[in-house]
Structure formats: structure tokens, C-alpha cells
Protein backbone atom coordinates (compact mmCIF):
# COMPACT_ATOMS: atom_id res chain seq x y z
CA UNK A 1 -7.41 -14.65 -18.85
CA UNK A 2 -8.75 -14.01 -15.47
CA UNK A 3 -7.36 -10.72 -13.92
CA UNK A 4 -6.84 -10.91 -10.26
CA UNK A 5 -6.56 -7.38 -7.55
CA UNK A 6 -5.42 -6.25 -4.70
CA UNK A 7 -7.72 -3.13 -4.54
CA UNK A 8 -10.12 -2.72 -1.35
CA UNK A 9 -13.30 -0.06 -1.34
CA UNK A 10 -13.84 1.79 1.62
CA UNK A 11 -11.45 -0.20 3.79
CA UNK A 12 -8.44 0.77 6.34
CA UNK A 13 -5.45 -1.41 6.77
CA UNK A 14 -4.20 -0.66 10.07
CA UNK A 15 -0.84 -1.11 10.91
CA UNK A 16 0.72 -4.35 11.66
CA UNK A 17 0.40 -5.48 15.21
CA UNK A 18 3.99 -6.26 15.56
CA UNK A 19 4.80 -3.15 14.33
CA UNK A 20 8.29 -1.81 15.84
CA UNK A 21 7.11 1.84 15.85
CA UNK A 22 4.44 3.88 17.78
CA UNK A 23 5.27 7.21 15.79
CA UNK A 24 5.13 7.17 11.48
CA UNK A 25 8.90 7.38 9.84
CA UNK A 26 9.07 7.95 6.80
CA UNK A 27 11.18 4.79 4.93
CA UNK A 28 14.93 5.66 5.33
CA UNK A 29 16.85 6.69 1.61
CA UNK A 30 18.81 4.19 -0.31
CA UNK A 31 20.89 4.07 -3.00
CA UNK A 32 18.61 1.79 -4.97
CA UNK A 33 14.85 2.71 -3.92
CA UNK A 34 13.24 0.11 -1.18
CA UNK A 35 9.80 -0.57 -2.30
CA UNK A 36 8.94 1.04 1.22
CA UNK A 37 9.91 4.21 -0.71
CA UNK A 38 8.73 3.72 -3.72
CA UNK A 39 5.11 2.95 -2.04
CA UNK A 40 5.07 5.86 -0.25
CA UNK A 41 6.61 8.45 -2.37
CA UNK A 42 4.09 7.23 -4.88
CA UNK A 43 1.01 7.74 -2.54
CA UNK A 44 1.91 10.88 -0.25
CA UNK A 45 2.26 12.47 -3.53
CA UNK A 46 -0.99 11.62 -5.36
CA UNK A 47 -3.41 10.97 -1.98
CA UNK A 48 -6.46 9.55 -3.70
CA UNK A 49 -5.05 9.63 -7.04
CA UNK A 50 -4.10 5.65 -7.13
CA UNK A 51 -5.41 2.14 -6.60
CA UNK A 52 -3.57 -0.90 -4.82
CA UNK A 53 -3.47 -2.56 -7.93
CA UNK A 54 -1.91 1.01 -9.76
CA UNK A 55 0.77 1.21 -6.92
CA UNK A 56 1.76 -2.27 -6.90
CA UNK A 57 2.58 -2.66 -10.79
CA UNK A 58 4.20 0.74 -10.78
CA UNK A 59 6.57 -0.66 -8.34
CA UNK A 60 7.11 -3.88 -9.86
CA UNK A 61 7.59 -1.66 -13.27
CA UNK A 62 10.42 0.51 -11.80
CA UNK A 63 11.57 -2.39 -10.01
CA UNK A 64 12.17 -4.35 -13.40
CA UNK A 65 12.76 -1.47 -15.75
CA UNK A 66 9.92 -2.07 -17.50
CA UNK A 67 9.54 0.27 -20.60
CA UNK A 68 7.09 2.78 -20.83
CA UNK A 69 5.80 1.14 -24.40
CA UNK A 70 5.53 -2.74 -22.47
CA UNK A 71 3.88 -2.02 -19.41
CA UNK A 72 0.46 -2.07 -19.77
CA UNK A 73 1.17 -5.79 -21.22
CA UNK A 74 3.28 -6.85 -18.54
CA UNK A 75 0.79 -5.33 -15.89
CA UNK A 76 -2.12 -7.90 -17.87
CA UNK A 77 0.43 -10.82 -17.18
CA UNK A 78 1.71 -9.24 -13.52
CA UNK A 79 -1.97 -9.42 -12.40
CA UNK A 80 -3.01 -13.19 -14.11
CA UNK A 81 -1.74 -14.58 -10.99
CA UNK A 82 -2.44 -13.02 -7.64
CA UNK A 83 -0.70 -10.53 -6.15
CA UNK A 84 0.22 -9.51 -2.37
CA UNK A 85 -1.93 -6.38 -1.66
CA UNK A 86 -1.08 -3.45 0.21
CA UNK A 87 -1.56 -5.44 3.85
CA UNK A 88 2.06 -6.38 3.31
CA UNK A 89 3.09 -3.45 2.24
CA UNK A 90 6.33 -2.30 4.73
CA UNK A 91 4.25 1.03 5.41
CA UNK A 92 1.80 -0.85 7.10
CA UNK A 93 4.08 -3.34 8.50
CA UNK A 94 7.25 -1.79 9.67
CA UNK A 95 6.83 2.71 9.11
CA UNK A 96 3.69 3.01 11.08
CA UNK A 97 1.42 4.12 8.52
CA UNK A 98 -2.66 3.14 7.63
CA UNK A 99 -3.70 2.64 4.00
CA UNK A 100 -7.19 4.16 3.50
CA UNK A 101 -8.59 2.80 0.52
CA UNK A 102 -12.12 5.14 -0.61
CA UNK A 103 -15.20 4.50 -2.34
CA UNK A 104 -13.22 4.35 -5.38
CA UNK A 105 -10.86 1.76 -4.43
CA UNK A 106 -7.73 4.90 -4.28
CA UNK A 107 -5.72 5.09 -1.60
CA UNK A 108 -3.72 7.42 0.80
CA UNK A 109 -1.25 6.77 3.92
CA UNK A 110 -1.87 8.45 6.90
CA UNK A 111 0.67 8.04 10.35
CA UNK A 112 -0.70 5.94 13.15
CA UNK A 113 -0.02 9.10 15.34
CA UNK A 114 -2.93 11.54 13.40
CA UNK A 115 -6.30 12.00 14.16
CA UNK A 116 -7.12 11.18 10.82
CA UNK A 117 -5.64 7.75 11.68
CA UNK A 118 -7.98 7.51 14.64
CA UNK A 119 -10.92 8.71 13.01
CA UNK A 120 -10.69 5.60 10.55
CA UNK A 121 -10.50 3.36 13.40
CA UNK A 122 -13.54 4.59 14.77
CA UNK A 123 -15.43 4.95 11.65
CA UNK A 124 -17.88 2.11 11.90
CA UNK A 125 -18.24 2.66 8.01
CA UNK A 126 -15.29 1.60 6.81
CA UNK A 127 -13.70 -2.10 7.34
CA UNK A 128 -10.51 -2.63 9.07
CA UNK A 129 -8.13 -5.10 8.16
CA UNK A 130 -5.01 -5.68 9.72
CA UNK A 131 -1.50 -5.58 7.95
CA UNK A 132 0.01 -8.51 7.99
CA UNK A 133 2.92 -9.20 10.71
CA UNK A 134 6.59 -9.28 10.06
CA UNK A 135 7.07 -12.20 12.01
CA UNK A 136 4.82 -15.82 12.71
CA UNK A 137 3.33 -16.19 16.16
């Protein structure tokens, strides 16, 4: 069975370009998590320490409820079929934050308002991609 990703290597997704916010905010607290903070709680945590593909299934995982003992064979089926990678993720699209994924394919957030930020931009090394917008042209 053919195993699809979402990972990048040495890419930045820049926020969307309909993004509503010129400053970072961190996604707002709910009752039930959003998977805005479920994304980023995950990452600002463990910089570096995760793929796409590890951050999406977690996600889905506590999403569903998936056990512990049944997730690495739901995560085999999860990722037969393709999956929407991090470009749609809401930090990217709506909170202001760039997704930097390294040579490794891990990933950390960083606010569109750091020099960090800018120094990707600039960085002729890496690729850029855009998130993708919120709403159709």
C-alpha cells in the first residue's frame, strides 16, 4: 500500500496572503481543542522535534480518540490516501505564523513579526511556498 506525505525538506511556508493578521496570535482557547491549537501547542513545544506528517496524525489521533495501542495502524491507513499538509494549516492561514520545515523534514513555527521569520524569506536556500488562502479569488 502506497504511503503518501505531507513532509517538506528545507522549505518555508509563509503565511497565507489573505491572512487577517500582521502580528502572530497565538490560537484563542476552547473548550474542545481547535486543531489551530493542537498544531501549535504540539510544535512550539518540540521546535524541530516533529515532521508534517508526525503533527498531522497526532491531531487526527486526539481528534478521534484514537488509542495509544491502534495508532500506528490507523496512521498506515490515515496516510494511504493523501493528506492536506501543513500549507493549510490555520497557523499559516489565519495566526500569522511560518512553518520552517529543516533538512530533516521537522518543523517549527515562527511569527511573521521575527527576524527569524524574515531571515527565511531571504534565505535563497530554502523554498518558499505559500499557505494556502482562506478564501477563492
Amino acid at each position: 500500500m502506497k504511503q503518501h506525505t505531507t513532509n517538506y525538506i528545507n522549505t518555508f511556508i509563509e503565511i497565507a496572503e489573505d491572512c487577517p493578521v500582521l502580528q502572530s496570535q497565538v490560537p484563542p482557547e476552547k473548550k474542545v481543542k481547535t486543531l489551530a491549537q493542537l498544531q501549535y501547542e504540539q510544535i512550539i513545544k518540540h521546535p524541530y522535534q516533529y515532521s508534517s506528517d508526525d503533527i498531522i496524525f497526532e491531531c487526527y489521533a486526539i481528534k478521534n480518540n484514537i488509542p495509544e495501542n491502534k495508532r500506528q495502524e490507523a496512521r498506515n491507513a490515515f496516510f494511504s490516501k493523501g493528506q492536506a499538509c501543513l500549507r493549510s494549516s490555520p497557523l499559516a492561514k489565519r495566526y500569522g505564523f511560518g512553518i520552517h520545515h529543516n533538512q530533516e523534514g521537522k518543523v517549527a513555527i515562527f511569527p511573521i513579526e521575527s527576524e527569524k521569520y524574515q531571515s527565511f524569506i531571504q534565505d535563497p536556500s530554502v523554498t518558499k511556498v505559500k499557505a494556502m488562502r482562506s478564501k477563492r479569488k
